[in-house]
PDB file of N, CA and C in Angstrom:
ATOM      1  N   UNK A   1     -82.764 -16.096  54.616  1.00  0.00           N
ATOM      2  CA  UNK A   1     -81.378 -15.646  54.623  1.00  0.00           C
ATOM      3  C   UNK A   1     -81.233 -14.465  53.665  1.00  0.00           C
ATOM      4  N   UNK A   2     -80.705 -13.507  54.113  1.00  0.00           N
ATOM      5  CA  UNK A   2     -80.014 -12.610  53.609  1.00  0.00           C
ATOM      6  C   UNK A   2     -79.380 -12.473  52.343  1.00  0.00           C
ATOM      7  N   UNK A   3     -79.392 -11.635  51.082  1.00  0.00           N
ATOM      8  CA  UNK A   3     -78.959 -11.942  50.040  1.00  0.00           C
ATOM      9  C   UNK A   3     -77.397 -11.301  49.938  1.00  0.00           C
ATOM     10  N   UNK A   4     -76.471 -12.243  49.392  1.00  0.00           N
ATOM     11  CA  UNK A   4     -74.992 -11.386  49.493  1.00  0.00           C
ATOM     12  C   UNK A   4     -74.733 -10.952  48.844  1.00  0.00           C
ATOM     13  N   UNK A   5     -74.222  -9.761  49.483  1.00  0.00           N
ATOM     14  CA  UNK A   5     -73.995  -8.410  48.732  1.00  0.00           C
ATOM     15  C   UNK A   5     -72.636  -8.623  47.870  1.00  0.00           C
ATOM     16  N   UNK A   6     -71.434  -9.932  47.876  1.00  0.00           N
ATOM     17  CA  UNK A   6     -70.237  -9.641  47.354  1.00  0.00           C
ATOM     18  C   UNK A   6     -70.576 -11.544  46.492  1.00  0.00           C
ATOM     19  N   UNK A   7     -70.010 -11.593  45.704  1.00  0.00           N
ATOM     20  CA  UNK A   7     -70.021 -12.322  44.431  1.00  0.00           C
ATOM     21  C   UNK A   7     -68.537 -13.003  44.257  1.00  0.00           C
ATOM     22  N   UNK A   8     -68.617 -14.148  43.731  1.00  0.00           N
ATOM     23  CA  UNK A   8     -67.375 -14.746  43.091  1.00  0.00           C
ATOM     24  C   UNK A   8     -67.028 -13.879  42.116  1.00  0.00           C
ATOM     25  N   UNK A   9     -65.693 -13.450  42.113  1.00  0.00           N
ATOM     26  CA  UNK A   9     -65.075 -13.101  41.018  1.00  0.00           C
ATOM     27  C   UNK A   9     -65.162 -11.256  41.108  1.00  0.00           C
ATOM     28  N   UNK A  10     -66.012 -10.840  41.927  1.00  0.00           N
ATOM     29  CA  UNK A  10     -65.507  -9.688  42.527  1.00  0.00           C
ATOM     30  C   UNK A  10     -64.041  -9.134  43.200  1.00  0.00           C
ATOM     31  N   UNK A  11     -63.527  -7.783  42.787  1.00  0.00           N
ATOM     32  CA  UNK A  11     -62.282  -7.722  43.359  1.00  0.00           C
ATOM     33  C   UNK A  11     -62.823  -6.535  44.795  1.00  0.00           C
ATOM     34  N   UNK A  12     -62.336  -6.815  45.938  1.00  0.00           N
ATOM     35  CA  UNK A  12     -62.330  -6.656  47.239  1.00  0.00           C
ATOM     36  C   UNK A  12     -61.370  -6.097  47.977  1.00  0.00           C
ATOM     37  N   UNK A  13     -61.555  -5.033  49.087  1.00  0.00           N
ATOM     38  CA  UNK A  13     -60.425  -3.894  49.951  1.00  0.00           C
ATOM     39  C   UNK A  13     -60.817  -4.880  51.511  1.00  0.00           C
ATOM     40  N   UNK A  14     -59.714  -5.281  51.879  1.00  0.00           N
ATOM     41  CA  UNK A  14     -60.093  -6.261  53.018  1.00  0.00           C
ATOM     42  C   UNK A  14     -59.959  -4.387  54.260  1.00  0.00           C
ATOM     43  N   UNK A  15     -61.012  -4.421  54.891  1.00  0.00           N
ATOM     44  CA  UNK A  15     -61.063  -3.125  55.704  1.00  0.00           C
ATOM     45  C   UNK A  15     -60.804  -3.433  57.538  1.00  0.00           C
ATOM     46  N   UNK A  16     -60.532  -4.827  57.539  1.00  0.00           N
ATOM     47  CA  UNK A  16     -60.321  -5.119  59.014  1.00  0.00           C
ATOM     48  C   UNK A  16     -59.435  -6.177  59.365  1.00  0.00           C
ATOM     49  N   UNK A  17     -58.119  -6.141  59.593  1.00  0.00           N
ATOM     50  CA  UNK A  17     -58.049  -7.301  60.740  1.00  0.00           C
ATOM     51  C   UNK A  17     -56.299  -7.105  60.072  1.00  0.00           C
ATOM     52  N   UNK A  18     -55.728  -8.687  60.476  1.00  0.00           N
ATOM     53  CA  UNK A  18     -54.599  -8.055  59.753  1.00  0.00           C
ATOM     54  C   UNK A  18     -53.953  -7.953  58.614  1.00  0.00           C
ATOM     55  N   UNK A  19     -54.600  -8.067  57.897  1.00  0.00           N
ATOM     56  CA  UNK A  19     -54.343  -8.123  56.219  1.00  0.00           C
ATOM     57  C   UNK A  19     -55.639  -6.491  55.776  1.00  0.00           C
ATOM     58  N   UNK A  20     -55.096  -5.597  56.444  1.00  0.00           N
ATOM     59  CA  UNK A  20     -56.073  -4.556  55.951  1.00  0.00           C
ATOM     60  C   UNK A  20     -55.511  -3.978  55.314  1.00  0.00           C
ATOM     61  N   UNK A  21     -56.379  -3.304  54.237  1.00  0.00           N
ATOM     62  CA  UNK A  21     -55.518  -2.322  52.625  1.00  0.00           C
ATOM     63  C   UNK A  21     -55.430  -3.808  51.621  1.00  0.00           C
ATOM     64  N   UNK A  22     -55.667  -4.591  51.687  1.00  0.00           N
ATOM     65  CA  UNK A  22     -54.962  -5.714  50.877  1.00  0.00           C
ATOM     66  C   UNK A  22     -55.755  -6.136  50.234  1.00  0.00           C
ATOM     67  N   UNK A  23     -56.000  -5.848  48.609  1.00  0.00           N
ATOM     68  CA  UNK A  23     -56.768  -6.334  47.461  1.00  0.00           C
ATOM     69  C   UNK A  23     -56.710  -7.243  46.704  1.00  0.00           C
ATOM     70  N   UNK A  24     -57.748  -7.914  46.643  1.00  0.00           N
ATOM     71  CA  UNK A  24     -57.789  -9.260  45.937  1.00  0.00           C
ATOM     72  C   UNK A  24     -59.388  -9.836  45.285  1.00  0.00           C
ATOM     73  N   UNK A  25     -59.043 -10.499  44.430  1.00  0.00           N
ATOM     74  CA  UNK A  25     -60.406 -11.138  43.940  1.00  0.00           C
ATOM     75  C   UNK A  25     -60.944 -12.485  44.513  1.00  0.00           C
ATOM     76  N   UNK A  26     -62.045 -12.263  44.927  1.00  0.00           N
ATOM     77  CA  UNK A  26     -63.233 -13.299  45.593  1.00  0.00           C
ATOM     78  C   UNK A  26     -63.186 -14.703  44.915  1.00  0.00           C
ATOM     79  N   UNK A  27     -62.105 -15.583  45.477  1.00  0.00           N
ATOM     80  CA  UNK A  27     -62.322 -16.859  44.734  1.00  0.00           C
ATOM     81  C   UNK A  27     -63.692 -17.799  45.209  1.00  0.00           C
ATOM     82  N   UNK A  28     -63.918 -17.712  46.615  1.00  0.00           N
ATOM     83  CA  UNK A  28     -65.359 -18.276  46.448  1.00  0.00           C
ATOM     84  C   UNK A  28     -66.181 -18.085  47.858  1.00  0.00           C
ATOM     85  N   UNK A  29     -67.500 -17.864  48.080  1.00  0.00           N
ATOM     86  CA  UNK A  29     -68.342 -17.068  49.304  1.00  0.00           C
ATOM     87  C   UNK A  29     -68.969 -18.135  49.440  1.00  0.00           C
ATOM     88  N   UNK A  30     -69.096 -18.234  51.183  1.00  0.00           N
ATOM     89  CA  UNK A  30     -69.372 -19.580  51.807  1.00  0.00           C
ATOM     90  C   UNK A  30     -70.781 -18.919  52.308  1.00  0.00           C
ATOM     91  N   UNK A  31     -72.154 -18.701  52.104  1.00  0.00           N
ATOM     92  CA  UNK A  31     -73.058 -18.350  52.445  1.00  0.00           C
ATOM     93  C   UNK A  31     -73.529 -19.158  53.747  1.00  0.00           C
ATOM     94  N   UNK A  32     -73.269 -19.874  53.908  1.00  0.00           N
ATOM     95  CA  UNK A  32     -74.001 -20.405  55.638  1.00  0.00           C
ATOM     96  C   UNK A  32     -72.936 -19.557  56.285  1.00  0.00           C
ATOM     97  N   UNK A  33     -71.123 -19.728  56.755  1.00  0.00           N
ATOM     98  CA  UNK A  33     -70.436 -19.336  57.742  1.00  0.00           C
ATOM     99  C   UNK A  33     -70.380 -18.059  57.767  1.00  0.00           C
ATOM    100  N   UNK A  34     -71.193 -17.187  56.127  1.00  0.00           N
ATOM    101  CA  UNK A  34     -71.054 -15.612  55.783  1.00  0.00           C
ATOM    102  C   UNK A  34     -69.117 -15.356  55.677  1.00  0.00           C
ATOM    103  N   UNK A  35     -68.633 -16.408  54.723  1.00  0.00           N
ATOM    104  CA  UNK A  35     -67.403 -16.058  55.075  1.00  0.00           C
ATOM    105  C   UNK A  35     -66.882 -15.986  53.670  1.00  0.00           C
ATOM    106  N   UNK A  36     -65.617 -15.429  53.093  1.00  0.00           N
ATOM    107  CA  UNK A  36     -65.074 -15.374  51.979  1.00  0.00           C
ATOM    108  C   UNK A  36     -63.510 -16.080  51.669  1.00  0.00           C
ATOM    109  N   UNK A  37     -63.285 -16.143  50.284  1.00  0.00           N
ATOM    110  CA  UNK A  37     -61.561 -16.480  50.555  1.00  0.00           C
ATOM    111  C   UNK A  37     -61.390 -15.426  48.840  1.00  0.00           C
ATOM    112  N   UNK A  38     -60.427 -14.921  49.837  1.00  0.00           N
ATOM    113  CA  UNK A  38     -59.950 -13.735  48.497  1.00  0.00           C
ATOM    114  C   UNK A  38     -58.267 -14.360  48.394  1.00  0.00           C
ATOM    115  N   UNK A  39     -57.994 -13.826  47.125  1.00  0.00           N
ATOM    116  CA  UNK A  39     -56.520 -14.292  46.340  1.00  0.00           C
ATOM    117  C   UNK A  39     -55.281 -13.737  47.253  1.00  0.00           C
ATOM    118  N   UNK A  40     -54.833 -14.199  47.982  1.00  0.00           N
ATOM    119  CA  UNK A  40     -53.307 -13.426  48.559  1.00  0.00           C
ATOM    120  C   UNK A  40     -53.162 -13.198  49.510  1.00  0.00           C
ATOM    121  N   UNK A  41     -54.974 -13.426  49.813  1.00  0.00           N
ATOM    122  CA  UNK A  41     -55.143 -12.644  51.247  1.00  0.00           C
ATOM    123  C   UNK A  41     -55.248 -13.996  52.611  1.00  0.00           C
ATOM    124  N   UNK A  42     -54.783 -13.694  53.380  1.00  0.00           N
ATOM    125  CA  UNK A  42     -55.260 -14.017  54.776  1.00  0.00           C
ATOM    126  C   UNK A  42     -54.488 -15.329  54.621  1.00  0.00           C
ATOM    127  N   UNK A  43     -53.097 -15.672  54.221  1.00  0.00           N
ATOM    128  CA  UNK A  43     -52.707 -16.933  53.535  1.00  0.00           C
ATOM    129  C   UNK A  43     -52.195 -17.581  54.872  1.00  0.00           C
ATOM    130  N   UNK A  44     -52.379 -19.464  55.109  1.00  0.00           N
ATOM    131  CA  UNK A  44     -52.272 -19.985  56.070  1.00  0.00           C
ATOM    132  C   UNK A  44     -51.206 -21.454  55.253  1.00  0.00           C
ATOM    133  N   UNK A  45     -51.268 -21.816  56.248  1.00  0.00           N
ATOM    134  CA  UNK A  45     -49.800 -23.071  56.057  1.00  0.00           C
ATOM    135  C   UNK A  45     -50.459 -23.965  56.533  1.00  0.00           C
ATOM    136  N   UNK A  46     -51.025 -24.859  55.400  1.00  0.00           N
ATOM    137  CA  UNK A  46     -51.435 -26.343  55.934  1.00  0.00           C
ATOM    138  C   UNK A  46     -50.553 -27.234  55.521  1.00  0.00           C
ATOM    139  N   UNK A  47     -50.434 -28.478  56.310  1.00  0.00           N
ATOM    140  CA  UNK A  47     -49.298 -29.493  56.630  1.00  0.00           C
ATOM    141  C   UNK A  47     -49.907 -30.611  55.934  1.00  0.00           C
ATOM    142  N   UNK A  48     -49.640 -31.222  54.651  1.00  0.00           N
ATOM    143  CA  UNK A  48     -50.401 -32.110  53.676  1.00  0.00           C
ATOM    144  C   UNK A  48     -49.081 -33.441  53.892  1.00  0.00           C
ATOM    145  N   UNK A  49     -49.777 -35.069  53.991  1.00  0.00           N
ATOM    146  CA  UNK A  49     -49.412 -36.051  53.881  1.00  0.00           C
ATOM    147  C   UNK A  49     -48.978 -36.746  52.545  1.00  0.00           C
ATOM    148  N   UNK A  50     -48.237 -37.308  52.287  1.00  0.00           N
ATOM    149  CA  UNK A  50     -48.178 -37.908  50.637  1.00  0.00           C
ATOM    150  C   UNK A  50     -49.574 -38.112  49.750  1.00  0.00           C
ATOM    151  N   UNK A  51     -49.821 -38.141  49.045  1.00  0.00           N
ATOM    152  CA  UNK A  51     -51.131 -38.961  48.506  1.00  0.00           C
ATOM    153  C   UNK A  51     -50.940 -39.015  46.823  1.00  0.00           C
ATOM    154  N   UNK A  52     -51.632 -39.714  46.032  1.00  0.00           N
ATOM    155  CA  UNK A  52     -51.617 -39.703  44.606  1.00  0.00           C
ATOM    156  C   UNK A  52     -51.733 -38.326  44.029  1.00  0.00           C
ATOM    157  N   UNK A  53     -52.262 -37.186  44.563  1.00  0.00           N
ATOM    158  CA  UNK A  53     -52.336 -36.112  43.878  1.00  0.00           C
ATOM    159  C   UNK A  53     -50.984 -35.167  44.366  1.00  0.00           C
ATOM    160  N   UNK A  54     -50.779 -35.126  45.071  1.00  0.00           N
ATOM    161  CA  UNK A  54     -49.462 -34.626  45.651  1.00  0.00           C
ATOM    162  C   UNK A  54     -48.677 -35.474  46.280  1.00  0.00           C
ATOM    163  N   UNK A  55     -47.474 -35.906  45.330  1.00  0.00           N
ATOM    164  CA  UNK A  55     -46.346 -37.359  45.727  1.00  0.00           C
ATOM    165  C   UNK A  55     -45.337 -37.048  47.101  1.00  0.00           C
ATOM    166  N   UNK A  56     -45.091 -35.815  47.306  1.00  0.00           N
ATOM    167  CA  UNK A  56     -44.517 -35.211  48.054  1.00  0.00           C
ATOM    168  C   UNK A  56     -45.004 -34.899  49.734  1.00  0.00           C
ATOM    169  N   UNK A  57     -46.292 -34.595  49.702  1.00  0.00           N
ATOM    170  CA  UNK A  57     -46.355 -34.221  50.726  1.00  0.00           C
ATOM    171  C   UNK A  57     -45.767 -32.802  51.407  1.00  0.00           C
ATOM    172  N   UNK A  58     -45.757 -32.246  52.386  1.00  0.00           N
ATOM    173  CA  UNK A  58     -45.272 -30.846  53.190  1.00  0.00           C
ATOM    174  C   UNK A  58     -46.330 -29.987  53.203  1.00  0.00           C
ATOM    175  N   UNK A  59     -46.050 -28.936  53.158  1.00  0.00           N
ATOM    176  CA  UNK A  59     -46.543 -27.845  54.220  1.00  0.00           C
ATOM    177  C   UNK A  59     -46.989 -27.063  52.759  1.00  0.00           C
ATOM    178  N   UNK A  60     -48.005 -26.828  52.727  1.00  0.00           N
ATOM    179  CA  UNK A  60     -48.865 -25.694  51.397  1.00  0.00           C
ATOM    180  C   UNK A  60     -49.437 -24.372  52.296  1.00  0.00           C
ATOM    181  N   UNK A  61     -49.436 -23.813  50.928  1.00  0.00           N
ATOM    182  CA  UNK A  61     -50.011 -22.220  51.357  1.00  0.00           C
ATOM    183  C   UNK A  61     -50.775 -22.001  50.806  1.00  0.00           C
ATOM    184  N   UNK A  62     -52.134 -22.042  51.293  1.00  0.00           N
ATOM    185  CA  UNK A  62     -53.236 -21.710  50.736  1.00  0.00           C
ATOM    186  C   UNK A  62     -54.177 -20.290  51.443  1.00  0.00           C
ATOM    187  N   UNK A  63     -55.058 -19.957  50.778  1.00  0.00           N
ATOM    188  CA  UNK A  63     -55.760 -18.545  51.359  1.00  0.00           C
ATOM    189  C   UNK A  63     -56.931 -19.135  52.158  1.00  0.00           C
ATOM    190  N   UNK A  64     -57.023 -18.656  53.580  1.00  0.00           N
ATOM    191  CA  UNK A  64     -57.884 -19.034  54.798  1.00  0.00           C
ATOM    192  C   UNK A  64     -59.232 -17.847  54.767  1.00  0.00           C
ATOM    193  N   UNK A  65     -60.451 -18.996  54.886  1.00  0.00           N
ATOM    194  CA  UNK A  65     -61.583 -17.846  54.840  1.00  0.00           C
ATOM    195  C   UNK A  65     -61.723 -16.297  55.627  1.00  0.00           C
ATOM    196  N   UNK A  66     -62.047 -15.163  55.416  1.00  0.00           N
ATOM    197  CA  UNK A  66     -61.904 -14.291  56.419  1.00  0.00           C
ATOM    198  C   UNK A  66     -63.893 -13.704  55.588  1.00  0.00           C
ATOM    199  N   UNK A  67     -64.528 -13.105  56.980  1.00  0.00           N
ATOM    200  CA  UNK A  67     -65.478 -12.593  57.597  1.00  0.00           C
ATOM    201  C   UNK A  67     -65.953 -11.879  56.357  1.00  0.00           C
ATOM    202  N   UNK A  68     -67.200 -12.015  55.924  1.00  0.00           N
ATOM    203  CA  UNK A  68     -67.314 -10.946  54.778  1.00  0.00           C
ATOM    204  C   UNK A  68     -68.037  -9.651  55.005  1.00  0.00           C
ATOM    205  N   UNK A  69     -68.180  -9.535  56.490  1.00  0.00           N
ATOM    206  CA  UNK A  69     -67.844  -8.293  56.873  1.00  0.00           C
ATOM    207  C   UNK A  69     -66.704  -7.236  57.093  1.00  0.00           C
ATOM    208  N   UNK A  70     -65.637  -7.966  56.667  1.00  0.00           N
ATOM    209  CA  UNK A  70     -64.230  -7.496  57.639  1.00  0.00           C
ATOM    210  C   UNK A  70     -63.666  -6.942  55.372  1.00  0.00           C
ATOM    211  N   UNK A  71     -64.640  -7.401  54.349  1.00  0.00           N
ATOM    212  CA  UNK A  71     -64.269  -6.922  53.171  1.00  0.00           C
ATOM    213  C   UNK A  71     -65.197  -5.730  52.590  1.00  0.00           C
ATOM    214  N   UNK A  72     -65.067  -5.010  51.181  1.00  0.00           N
ATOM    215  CA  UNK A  72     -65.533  -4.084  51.129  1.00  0.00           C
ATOM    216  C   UNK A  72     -65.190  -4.266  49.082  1.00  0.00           C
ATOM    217  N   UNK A  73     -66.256  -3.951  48.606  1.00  0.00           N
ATOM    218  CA  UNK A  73     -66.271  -4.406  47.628  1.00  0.00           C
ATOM    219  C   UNK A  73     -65.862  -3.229  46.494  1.00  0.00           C
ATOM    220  N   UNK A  74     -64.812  -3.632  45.385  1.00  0.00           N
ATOM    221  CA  UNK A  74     -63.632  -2.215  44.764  1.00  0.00           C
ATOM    222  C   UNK A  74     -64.606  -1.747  43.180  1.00  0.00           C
ATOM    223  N   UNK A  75     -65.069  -0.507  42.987  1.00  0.00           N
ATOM    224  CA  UNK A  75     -65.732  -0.288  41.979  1.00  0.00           C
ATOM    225  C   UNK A  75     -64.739   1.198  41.653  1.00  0.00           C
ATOM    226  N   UNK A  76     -64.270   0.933  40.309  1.00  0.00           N
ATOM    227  CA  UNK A  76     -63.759   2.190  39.665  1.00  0.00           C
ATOM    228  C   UNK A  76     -62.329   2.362  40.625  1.00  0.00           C
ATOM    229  N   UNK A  77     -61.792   1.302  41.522  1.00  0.00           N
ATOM    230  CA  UNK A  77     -60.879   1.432  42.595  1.00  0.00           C
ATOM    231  C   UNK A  77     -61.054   2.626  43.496  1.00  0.00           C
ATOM    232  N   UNK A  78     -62.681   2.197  43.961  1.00  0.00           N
ATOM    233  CA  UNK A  78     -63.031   3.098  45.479  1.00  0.00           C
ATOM    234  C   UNK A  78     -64.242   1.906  46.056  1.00  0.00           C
ATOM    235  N   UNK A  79     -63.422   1.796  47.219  1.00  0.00           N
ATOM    236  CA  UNK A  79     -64.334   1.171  48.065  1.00  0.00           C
ATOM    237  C   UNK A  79     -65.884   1.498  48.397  1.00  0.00           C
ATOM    238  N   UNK A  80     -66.710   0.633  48.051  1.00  0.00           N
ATOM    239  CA  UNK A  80     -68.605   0.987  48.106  1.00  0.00           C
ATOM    240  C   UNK A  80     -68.945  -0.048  48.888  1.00  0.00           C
ATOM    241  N   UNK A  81     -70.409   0.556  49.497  1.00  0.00           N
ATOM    242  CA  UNK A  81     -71.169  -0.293  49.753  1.00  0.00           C
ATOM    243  C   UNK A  81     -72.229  -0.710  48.636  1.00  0.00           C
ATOM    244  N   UNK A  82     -72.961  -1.693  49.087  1.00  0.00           N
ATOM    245  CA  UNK A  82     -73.618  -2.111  47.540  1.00  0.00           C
ATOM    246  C   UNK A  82     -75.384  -2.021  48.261  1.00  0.00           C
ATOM    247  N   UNK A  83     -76.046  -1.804  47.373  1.00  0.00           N
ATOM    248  CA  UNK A  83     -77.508  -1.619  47.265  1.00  0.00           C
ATOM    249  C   UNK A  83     -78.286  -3.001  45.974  1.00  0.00           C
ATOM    250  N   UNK A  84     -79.306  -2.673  45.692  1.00  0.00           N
ATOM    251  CA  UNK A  84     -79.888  -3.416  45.133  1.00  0.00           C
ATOM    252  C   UNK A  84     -81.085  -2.454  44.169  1.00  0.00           C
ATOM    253  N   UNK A  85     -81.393  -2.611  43.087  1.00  0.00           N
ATOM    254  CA  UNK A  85     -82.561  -2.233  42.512  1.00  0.00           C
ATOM    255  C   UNK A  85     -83.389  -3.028  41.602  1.00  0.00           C
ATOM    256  N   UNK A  86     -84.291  -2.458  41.046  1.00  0.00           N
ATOM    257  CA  UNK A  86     -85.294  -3.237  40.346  1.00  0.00           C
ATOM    258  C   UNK A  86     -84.901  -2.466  38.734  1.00  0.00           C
ATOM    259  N   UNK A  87     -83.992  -3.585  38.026  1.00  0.00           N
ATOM    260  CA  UNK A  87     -83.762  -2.951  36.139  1.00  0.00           C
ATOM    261  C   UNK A  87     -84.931  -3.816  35.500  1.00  0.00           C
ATOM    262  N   UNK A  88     -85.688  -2.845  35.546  1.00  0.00           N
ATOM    263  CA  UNK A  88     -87.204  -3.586  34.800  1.00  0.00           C
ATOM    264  C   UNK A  88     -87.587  -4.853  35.431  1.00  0.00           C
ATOM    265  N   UNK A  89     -87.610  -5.868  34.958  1.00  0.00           N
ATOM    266  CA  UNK A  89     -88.225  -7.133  35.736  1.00  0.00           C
ATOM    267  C   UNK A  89     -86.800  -8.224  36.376  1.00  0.00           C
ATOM    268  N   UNK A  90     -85.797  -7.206  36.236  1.00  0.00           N
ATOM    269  CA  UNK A  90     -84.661  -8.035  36.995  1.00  0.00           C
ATOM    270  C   UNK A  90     -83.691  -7.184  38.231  1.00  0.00           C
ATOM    271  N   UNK A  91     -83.624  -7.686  39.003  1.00  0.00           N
ATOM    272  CA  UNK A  91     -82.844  -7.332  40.486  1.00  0.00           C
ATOM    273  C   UNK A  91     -81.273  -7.159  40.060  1.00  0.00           C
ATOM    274  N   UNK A  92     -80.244  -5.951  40.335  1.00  0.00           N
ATOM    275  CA  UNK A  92     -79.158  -5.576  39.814  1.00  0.00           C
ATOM    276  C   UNK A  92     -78.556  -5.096  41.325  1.00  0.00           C
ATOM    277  N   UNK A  93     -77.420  -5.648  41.265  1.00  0.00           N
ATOM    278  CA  UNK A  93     -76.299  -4.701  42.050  1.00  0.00           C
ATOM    279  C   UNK A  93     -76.048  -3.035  42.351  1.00  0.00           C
ATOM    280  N   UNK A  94     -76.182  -2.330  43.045  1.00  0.00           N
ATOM    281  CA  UNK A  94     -75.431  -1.464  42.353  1.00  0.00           C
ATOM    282  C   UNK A  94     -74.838  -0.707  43.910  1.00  0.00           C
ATOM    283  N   UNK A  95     -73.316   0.242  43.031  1.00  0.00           N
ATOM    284  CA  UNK A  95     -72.759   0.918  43.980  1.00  0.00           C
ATOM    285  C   UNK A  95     -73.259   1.727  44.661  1.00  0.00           C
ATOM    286  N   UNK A  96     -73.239   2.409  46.241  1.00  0.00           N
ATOM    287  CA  UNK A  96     -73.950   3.117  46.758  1.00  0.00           C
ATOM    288  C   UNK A  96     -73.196   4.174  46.537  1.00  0.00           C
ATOM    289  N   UNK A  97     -71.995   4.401  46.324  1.00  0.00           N
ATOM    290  CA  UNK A  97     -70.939   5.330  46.002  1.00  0.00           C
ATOM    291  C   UNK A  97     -71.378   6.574  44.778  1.00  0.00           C
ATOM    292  N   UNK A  98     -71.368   5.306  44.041  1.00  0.00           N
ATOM    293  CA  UNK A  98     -71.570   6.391  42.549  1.00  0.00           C
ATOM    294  C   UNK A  98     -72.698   6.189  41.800  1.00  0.00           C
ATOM    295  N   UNK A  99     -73.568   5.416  42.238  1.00  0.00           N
ATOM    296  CA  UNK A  99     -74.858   4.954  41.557  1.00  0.00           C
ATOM    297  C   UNK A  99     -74.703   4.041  40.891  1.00  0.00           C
ATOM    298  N   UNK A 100     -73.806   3.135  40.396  1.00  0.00           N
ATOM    299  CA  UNK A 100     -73.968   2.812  39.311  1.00  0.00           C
ATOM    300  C   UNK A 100     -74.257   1.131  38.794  1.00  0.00           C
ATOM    301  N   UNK A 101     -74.446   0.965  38.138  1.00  0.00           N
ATOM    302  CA  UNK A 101     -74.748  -0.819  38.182  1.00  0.00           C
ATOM    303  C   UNK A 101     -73.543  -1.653  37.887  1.00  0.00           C
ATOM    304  N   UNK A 102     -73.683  -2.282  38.726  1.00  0.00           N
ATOM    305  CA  UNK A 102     -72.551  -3.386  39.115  1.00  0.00           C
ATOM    306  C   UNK A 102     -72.225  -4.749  37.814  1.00  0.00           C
ATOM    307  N   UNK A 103     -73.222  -5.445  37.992  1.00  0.00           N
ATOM    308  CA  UNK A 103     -73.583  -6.346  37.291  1.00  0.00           C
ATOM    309  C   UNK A 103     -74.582  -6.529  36.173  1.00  0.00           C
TER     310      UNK A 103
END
């Protein structure tokens, strides 16, 4: 498998679908479905029953995974693609934009 190019806690330019232009940070990357859930974005309405953790019950709004192709990862607030190099005996991120190291 493929190594992913976008990270928890990365902030992200969603570039497709209908939440496009819309920035947010990577709360967590599902590596088998290749899918993401960013903060604000792509938000869905699930219908929750009473239970001990929520006494109430109704309808929550939470953020629904979207494609982590359909995102684009924000460095210096300009959208890059990301590369990979060798920093001495360790593997680093870096922007394809501006060169520069990510992580």
């Amino acid at each position: 498998m493929a190594t992913m190019k976008i990270k928890k806690g990365d902030t992200v330019r969603v570039i497709a679908g209908a939440d496009k232009d819309n920035e947010g940070k990577v709360i967590a990357v599902n590596q088998k479905n290749h899918t993401v859930l960013v903060e604000g974005v792509n938000m869905i309405k699930k219908h929750t029953k009473p239970s001990m953790a929520n006494q109430n019950g109704g309808i929550i709004e939470q953020e629904g995974p979207i494609d982590i192709s359909n995102v684009m990862l924000l460095v210096d607030g300009k959208t890059t693609r990301v590369g990979f190099q060798m920093d001495g005996d360790k593997k680093v991120r870096v922007a394809k934009a501006t060169g520069k190291v990510i992580d």
